[in-house]
Structures are given as structure tokens and as C-alpha cells.
Protein backbone atom coordinates (compact mmCIF):
# COMPACT_ATOMS: atom_id res chain seq x y z
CA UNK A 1 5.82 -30.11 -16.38
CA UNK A 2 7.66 -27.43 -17.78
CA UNK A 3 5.53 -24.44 -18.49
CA UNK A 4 6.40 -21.77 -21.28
CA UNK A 5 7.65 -18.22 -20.60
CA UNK A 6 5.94 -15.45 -22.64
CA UNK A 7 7.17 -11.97 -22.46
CA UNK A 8 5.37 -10.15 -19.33
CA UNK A 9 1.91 -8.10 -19.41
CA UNK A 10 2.74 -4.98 -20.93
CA UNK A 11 -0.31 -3.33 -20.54
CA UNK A 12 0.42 -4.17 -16.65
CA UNK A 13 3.63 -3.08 -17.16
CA UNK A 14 3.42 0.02 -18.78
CA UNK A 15 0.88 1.53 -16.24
CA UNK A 16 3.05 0.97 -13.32
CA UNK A 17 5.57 2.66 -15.04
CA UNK A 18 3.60 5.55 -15.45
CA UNK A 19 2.52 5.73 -12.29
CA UNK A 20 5.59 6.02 -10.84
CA UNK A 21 6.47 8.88 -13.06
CA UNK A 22 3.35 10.42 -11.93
CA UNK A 23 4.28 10.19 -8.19
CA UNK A 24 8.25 11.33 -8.85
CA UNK A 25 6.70 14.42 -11.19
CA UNK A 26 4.01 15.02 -8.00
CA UNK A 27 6.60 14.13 -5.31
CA UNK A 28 9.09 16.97 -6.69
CA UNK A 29 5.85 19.54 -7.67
CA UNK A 30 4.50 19.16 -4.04
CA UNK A 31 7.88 18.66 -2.19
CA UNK A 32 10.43 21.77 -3.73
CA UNK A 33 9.14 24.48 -1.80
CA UNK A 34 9.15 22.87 1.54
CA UNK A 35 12.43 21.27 1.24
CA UNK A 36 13.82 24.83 0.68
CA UNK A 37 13.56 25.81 4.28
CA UNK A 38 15.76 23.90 7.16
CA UNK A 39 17.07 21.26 7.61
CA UNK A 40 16.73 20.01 4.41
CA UNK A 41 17.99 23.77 2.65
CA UNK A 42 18.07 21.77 -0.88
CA UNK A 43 14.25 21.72 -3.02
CA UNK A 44 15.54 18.50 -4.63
CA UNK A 45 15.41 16.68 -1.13
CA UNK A 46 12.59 14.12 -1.85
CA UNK A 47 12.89 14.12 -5.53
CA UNK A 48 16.72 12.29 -4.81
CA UNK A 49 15.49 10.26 -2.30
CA UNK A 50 12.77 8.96 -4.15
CA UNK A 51 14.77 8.71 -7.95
CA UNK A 52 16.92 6.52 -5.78
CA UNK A 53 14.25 4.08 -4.16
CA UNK A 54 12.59 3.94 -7.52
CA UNK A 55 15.90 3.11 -8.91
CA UNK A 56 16.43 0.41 -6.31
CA UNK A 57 12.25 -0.57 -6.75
CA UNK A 58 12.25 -1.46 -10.66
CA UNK A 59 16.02 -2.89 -10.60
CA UNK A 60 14.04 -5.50 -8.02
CA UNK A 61 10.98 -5.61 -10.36
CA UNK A 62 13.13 -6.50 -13.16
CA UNK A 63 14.39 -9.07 -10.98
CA UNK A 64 11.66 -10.62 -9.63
CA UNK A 65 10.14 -10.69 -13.67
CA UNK A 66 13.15 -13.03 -14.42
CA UNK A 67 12.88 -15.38 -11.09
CA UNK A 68 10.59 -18.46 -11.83
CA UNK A 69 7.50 -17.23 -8.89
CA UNK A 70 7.44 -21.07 -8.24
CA UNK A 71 10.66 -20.65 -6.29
CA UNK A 72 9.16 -18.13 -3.65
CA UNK A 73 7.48 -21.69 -2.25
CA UNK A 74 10.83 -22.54 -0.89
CA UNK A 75 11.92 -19.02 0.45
CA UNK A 76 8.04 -18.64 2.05
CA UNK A 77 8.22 -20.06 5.73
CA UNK A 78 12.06 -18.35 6.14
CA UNK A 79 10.81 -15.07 4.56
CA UNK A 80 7.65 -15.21 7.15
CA UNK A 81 9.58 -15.62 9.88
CA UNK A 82 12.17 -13.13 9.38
CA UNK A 83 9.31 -10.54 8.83
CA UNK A 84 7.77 -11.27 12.61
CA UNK A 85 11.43 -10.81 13.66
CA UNK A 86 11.79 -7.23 11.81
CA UNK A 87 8.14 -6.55 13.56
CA UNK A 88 9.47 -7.18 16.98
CA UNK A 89 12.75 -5.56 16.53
CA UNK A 90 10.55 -2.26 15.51
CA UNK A 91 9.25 -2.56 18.80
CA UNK A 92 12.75 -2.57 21.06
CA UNK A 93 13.94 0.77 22.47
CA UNK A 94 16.94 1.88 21.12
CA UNK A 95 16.52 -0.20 17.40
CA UNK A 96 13.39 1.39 16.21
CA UNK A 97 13.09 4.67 15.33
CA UNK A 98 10.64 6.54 16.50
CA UNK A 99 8.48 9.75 13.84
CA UNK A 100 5.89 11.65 14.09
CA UNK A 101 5.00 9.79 17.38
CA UNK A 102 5.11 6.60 15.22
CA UNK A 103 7.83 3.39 15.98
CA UNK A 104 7.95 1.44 12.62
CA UNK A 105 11.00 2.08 11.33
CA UNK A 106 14.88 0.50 11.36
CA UNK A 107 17.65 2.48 10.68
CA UNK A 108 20.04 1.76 7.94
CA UNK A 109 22.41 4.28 7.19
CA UNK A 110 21.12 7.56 5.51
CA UNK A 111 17.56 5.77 4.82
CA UNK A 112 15.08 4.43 7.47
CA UNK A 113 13.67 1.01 6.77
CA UNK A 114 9.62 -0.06 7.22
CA UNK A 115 9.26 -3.68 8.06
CA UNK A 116 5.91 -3.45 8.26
CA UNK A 117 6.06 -3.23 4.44
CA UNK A 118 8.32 -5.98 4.10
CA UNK A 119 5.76 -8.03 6.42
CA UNK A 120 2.69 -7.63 3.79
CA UNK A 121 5.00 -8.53 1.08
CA UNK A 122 6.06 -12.03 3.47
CA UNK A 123 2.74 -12.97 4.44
CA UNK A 124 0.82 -12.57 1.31
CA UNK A 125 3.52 -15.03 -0.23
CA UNK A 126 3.51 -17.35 2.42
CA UNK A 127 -0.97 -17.39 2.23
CA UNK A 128 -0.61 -18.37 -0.52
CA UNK A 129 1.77 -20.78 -0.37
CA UNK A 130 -0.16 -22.63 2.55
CA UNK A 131 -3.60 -22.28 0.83
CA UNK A 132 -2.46 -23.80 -2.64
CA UNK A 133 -0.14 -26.49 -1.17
CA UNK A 134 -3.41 -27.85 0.61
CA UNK A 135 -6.40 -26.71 -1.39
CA UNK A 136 -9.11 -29.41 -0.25
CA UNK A 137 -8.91 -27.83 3.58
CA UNK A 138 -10.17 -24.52 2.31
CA UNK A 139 -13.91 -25.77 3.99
CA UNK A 140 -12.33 -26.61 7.08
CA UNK A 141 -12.44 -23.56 9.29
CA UNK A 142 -10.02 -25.46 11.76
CA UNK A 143 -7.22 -26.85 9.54
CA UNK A 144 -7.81 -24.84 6.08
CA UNK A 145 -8.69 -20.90 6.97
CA UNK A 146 -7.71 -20.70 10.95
CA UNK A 147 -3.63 -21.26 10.57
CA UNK A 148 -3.81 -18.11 8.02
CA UNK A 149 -5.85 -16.10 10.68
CA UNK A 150 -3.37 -16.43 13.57
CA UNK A 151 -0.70 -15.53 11.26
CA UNK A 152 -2.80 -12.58 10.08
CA UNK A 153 -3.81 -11.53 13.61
CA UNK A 154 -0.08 -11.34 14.91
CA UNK A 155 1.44 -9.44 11.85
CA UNK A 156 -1.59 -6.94 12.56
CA UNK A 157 -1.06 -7.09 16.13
CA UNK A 158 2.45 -6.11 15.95
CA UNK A 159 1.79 -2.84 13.33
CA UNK A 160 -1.01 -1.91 15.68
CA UNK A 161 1.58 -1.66 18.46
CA UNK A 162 3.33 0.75 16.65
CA UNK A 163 0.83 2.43 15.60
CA UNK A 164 -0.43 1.94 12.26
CA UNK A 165 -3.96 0.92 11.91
CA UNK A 166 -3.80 1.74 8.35
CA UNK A 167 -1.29 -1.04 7.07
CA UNK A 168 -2.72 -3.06 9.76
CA UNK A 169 -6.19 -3.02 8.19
CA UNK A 170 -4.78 -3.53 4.44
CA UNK A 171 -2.84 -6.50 5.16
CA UNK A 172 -6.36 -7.97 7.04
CA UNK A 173 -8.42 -7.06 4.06
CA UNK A 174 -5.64 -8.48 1.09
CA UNK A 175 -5.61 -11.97 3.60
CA UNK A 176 -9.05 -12.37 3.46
CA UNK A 177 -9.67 -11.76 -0.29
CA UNK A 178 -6.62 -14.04 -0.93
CA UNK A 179 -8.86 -16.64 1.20
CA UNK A 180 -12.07 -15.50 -0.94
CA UNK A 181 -9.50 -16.20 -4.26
CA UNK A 182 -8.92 -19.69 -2.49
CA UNK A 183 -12.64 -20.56 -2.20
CA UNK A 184 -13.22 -20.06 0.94
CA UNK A 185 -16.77 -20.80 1.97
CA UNK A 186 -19.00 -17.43 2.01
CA UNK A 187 -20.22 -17.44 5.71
CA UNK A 188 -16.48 -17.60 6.96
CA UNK A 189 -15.36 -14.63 4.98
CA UNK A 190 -18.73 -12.57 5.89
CA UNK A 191 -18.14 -13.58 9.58
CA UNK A 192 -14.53 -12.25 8.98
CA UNK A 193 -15.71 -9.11 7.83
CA UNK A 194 -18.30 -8.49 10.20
CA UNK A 195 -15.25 -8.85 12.76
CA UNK A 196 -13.01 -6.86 11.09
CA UNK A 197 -14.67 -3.77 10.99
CA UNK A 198 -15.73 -4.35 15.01
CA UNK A 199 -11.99 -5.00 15.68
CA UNK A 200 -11.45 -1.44 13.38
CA UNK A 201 -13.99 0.01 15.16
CA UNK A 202 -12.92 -0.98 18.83
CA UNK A 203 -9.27 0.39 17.97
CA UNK A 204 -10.58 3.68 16.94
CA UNK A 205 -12.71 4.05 20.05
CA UNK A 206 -9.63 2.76 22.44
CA UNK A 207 -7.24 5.25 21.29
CA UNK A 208 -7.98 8.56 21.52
CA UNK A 209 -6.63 10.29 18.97
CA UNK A 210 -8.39 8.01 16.64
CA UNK A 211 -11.45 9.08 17.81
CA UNK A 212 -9.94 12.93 17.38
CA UNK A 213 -9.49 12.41 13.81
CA UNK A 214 -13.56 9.95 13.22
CA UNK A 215 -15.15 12.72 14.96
CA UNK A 216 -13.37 15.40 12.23
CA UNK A 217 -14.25 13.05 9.29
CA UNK A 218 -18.06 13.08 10.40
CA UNK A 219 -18.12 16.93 10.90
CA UNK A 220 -14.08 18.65 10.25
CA UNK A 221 -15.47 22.35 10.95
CA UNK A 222 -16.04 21.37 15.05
CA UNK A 223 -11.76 21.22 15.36
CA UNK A 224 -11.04 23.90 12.01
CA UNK A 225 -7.10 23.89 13.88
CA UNK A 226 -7.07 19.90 15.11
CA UNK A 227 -7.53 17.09 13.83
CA UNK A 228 -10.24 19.26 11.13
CA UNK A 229 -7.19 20.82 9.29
CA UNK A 230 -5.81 18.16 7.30
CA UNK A 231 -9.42 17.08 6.21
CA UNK A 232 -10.33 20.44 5.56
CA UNK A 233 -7.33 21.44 3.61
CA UNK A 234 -7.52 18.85 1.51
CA UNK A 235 -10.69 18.90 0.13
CA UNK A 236 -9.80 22.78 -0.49
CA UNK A 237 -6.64 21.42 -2.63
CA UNK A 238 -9.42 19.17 -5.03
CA UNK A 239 -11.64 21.98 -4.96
CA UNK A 240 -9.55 24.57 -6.22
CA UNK A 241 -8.16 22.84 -8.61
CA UNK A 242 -11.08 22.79 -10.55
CA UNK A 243 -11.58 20.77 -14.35
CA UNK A 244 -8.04 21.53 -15.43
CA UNK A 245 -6.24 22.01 -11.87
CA UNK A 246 -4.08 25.30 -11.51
CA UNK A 247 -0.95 23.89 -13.14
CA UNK A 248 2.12 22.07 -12.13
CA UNK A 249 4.15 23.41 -9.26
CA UNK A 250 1.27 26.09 -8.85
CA UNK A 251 -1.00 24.50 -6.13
CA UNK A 252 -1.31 27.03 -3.50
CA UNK A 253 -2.06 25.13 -0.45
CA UNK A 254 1.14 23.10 -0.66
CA UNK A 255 3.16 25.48 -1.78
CA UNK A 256 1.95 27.72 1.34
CA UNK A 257 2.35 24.58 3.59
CA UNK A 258 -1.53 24.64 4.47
CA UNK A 259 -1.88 20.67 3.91
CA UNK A 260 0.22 18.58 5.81
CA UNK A 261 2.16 15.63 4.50
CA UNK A 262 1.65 17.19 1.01
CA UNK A 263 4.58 14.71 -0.48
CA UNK A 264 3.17 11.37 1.35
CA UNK A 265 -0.48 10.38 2.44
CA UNK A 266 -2.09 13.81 1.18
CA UNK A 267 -0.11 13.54 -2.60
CA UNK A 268 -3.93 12.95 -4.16
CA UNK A 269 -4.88 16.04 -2.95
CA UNK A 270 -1.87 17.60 -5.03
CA UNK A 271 -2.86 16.12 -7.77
CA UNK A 272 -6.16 17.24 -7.63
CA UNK A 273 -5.22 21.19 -7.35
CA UNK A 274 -2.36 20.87 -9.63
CA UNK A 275 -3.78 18.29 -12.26
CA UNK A 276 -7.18 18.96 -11.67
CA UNK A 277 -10.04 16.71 -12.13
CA UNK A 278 -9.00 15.18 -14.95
CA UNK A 279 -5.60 14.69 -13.56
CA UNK A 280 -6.88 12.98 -10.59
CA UNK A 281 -9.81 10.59 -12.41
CA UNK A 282 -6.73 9.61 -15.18
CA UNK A 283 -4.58 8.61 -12.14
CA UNK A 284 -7.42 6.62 -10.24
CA UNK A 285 -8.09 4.75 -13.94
CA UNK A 286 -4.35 3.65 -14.01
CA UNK A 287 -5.31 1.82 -11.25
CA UNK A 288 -8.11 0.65 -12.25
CA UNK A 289 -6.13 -0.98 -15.42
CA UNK A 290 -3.58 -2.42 -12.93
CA UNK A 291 -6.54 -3.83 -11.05
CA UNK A 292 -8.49 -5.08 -13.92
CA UNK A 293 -5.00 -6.39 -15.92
CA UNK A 294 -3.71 -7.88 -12.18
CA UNK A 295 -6.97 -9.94 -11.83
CA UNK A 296 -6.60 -11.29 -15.17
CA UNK A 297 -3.09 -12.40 -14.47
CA UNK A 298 -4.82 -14.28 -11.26
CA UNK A 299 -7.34 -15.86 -13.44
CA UNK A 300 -5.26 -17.19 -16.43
CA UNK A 301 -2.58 -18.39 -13.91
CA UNK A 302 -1.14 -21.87 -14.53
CA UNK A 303 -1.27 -23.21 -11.17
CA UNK A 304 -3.24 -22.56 -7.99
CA UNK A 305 -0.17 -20.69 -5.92
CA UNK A 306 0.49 -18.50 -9.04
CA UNK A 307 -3.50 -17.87 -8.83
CA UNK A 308 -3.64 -16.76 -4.88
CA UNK A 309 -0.19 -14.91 -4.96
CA UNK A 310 -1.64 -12.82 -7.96
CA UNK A 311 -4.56 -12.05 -6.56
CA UNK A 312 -3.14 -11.23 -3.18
CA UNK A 313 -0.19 -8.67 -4.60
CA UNK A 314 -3.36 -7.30 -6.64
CA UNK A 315 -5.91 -6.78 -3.80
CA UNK A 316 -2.71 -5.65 -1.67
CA UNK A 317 -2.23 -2.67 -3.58
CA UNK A 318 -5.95 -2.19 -4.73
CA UNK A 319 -6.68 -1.83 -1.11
CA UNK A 320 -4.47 0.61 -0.35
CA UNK A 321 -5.11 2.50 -3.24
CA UNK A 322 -8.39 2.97 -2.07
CA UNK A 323 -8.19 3.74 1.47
CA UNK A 324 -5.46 7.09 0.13
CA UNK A 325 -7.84 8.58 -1.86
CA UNK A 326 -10.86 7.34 0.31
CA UNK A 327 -8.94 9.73 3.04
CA UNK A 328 -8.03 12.44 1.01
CA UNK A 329 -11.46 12.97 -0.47
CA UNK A 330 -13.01 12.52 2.79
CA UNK A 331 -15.07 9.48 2.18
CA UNK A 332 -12.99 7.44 5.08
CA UNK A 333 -11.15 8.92 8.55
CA UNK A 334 -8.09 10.13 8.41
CA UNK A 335 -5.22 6.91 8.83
CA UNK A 336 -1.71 7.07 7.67
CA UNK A 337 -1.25 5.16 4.78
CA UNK A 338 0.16 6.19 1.57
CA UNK A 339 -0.26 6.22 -2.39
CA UNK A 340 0.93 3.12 -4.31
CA UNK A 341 3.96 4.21 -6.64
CA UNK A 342 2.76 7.55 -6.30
CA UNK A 343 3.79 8.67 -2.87
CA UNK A 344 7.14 9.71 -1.19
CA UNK A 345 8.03 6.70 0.77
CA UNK A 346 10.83 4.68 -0.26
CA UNK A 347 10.25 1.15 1.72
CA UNK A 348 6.36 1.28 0.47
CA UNK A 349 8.11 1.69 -3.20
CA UNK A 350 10.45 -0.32 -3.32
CA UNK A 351 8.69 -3.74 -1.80
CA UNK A 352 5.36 -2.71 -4.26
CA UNK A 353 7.74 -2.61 -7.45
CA UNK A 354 9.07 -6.27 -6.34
CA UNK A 355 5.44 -7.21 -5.96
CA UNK A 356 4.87 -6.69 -9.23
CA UNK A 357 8.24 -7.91 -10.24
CA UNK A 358 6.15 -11.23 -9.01
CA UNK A 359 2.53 -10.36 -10.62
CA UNK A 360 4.43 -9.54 -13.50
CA UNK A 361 6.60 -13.05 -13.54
CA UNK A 362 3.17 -14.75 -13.08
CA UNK A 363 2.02 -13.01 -16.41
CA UNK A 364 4.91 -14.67 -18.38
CA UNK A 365 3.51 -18.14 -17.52
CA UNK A 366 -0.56 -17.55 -17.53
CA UNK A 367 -2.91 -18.67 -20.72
CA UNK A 368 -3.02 -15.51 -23.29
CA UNK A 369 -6.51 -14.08 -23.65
């Protein structure tokens, strides 16, 4: 049955949009003075870089608004398994590229490609796909919730090899709400948690500098020039930047090159100085709209696929959202794992803005309220 198209959420809408002019105003502000020095001997490095993956991001959105979400059902298995392939390619010396003592990126020309990113964006569709094509196995550990597990479990596996326990952990979490959003019975999903914070916990304590950077978050003043600094530093940049922050472009402890990855996984802690607190509780209720408008487009969705996919694209970048600033204000350890529209990062952008081309395609079919 044909279903009709309404024009797209626009509260949803608008407060993506302005928070990715947020990040390109903070990625510039926190960005300039480092990119002055070599080898990038231009300020407007990372502003460029990320007008054009923003550029690339909403042309995508716009696209994905205007393709029927129904379609993806077709495109899921293919999609899925061209994601594990990216994953393992990550992985083979010579094709990945290797940063910061990190492997999880491709090469493509002048810009570095994260298939890791691509991978959440793959799986969440294909969970969904599998969960609302057979809805009445959702009790059946075996047949209904174990399938999506494996699946899970792999993906994770493979970030984890390279290593990124962050995006690892996110795309666990968004699975397991998306199998929460299916119905899936409460003891499964409190079993899953129980295990997924053992399995978090066991990676921490296997890897040492894991357990560098827990030891720092439970007491950062024992390693002040370690794994302490970044903690420390950037609960100096929200502190100083007291009610009404110290203005734009004027935050000392990026400017001075105090707080490491100022532009990326520490850009909260920019806004904080800059913006102050204001700045930073207006830019954690954006996301509390896109939450709170996401969950509504899950609810009022026309069909049980358009439901799950919502609510996993939703949780996807609720999750993350969370864990940044959890970091940055020191209420979680230290991972790598950036901002949602707001951080430098141009494969994170672009594949979040074609989420919500989706969410926001989803909107144009679901009941008004």
C-alpha cells in the first residue's frame, strides 16, 4: 500500500543543521592556531577539510531524504558484506593506514577513509532489516536475537583489532537497543549488558595502555605528564571558561596547545572555555531535541523496519554523543571517539549526515503528532 510523503521533520532538521555549524565555527576557533605551524603552514587547514566533508555529508542527506528508506531492504545483505570486507582490508599491511598508533583507515587520494564508520552505518541497516522481516522470532534467543549477535561480535571484533574500543562499544550498545526497539525479551538484553561491560572491562585490563588511561580517570594527578594530561587539561578548558566562556577564538589552552586533539575528541572541552557553560549545556540540548524528535520519528513510523532503523540511527548517535562529553568532562575513561556533527572528522560526518538523510526520509512517511 502506497504510503504518503510529507515534507521531513524540521525541527529534526533544523538542529542538525545547527550543529554542524557549531562544530565548523568550533573546528576553525580550536584548529587556526595549530594549523599555523608545519606541515600544515595554512590556519584554514581543518576548516577546508571539514567545509568539504560537510559539503559532501548534507549533499548525501539530501539524498537519502528523497530515497524511499524501504529500498535500503534490498541494498542491506550487499551493503553488510562489503562493510566486513572494508574491516578486513583495514587490517592488511600495506592498505591500511596506520595514525597515532591506530590502523583504521583506507587511503583515497588527499582524504583517508574510516570503514569502521561505514560498518555502523551497514549493520544498523541490515538489524533492522533482519529483525522486522521476521518479527515473531524476537523470543527466540536461537533463531530471533543470536544471528544479530554474531554479526555484532565480528564487526566489534574487527574495530577492536585496530584499535578502537570506542566505536567498538557504540556499535554494541546501538545493536542492542535496536533489539530492545524490536521487543526483545528483558532478561536477554540485561544478560547482554551484564556481558558487555565484562567484555569492556576485560579489554581495558588486557591492554595496557587502557589501563594507563582507567587508572588517570579514577585519580589524573598520579601521571600529571601521561595519560593524566589530557584529562586534566580538559577539565581546566570547562573550568575556565566559566558562565559565559572567554570568547571565541580566545580559549587559552588550545590556543597554547595544552589539550590534545583540541579539533577532534576534546572539541567539548573548546566549547566549554570558549562558549562557556551556557555554550556547552545549549549544545548538549540540541541533542537532546535530536534525541527526543529521532525517537518520535521511531514511534510514529509506518512499518516495523522504518521503526528499528529509526531507532537504531537515533541511539547510534545518542550513544556516541554521550560517551564524548562523558570523556571530556571526566565522568568516563579516556577512549577515542568523537563529537557527532560537531567534530573534525570527515568519514564520522559524512556517514552521520546520510544517517539522518534516512531518519529524516522515515519522518516523511510516519503519522503527524
Amino acid at each position: 500500500m502506497a504510503m504518503r510523503r510529507r515534507p521531513p521533520d524540521f525541527v529534526l532538521f533544523l538542529t542538525v543543521l545547527m550543529l554542524l555549524s557549531v562544530g565548523i565555527i568550533m573546528v576553525f576557533s580550536s584548529s587556526y592556531y595549530y594549523a599555523m605551524f608545519p606541515p600544515f603552514n595554512n590556519p584554514f587547514h581543518f576548516l577546508v577539510r571539514q567545509l568539504i566533508w560537510a559539503a559532501i555529508g548534507l549533499t548525501l542527506m539530501f539524498v537519502m531524504m528523497n530515497y524511499d528508506y524501504r529500498n535500503l531492504k534490498r541494498w542491506a545483505p550487499g551493503l553488510l558484506g562489503l562493510a566486513f570486507l572494508l574491516l578486513a582490508a583495514v587490517l592488511i599491511p600495506g592498505v591500511g593506514v596506520a595514525k597515532l598508533g591506530a590502523q583504521r583507515w583506507l587511503n583515497l587520494g588527499p582524504f583517508s577513509f574510516q570503514p569502521s564508520e561505514f560498518a555502523k552505518l551497514c549493520l544498523i541497516i541490515f538489524t533492522a532489516f533482519g529483525l522486522s522481516r521476521r518479527p515473531d522470532r524476537i523470543n527466540d534467543f536461537r533463531r530471533g536475537i543470536l544471528p544479530y549477535l554474531i554479526l555484532m561480535a565480528l564487526a566489534a571484533g574487527l574495530i577492536m583489532v585496530q584499535p578502537d574500543l570506542g566505536t567498538a562499544v557504540t556499535l554494541c550498545a546501538t545493536i542492542v537497543l535496536m533489539l530492545f526497539a524490536a521487543g526483545a525479551p528483558m532478561v536477554y538484553l540485561g544478560l547482554l549488558g551484564a556481558l558487555g561491560v565484562a567484555a569492556a572491562g576485560a579489554a581495558i585490563w588486557l591492554e595496557p595502555y587502557r589501563m594507563r588511561r582507567f587508572w588517570a580517570f579514577l585519580d589524573p594527578e598520579k601521571d600529571l605528564s601521561g595519560a593524566g594530561w589530557q584529562i586534566l587539561n580538559s577539565l581546566m578548558s570547562l573550568g575556565s571558561g566559566g558562565l559565559l566562556g572567554t570568547g571565541l577564538g580566545q580559549g587559552r589552552h588550545s590556543k597554547f596547545l595544552y589539550l590534545p586533539e583540541r579539533q577532534t575528541d576534546f572539541i567539548f572541552a573548546v566549547i566549554g572555555e570558549e562558549l562557556g557553560f551556557i555554550g556547552a549545556c545549549l549544545v548538549i540540548i540540541l541533542f537532546v531535541i535530536f534525541i527526543w524528535r529521532g525517537l518520535k520519528v521511531a514511534i510514529t513510523s509506518p512499518d516495523p523496519f522504518g521503526s528499528i532503523l529509526a531507532a537504531g540511527i537515533v541511539a547510534g548517535v545518542g550513544i556516541q554523543a554521550i560517551i564524548n562529553i562523558g570523556v571530556v568532562t571526566s565522568s568516563l575513561p579516556v577512549t577515542g571517539i568523537t563529537l557527532p556533527f560537531v567534530s573534525f572528522g570527515g568519514t564520522s560526518l559524512v556517514f552521520t549526515l546520510m544517517g539522518v538523510g534516512v531518519l529524516l526520509n522515515i519522518s516523511r512517511y510516519s503519522a503527524p503528532k
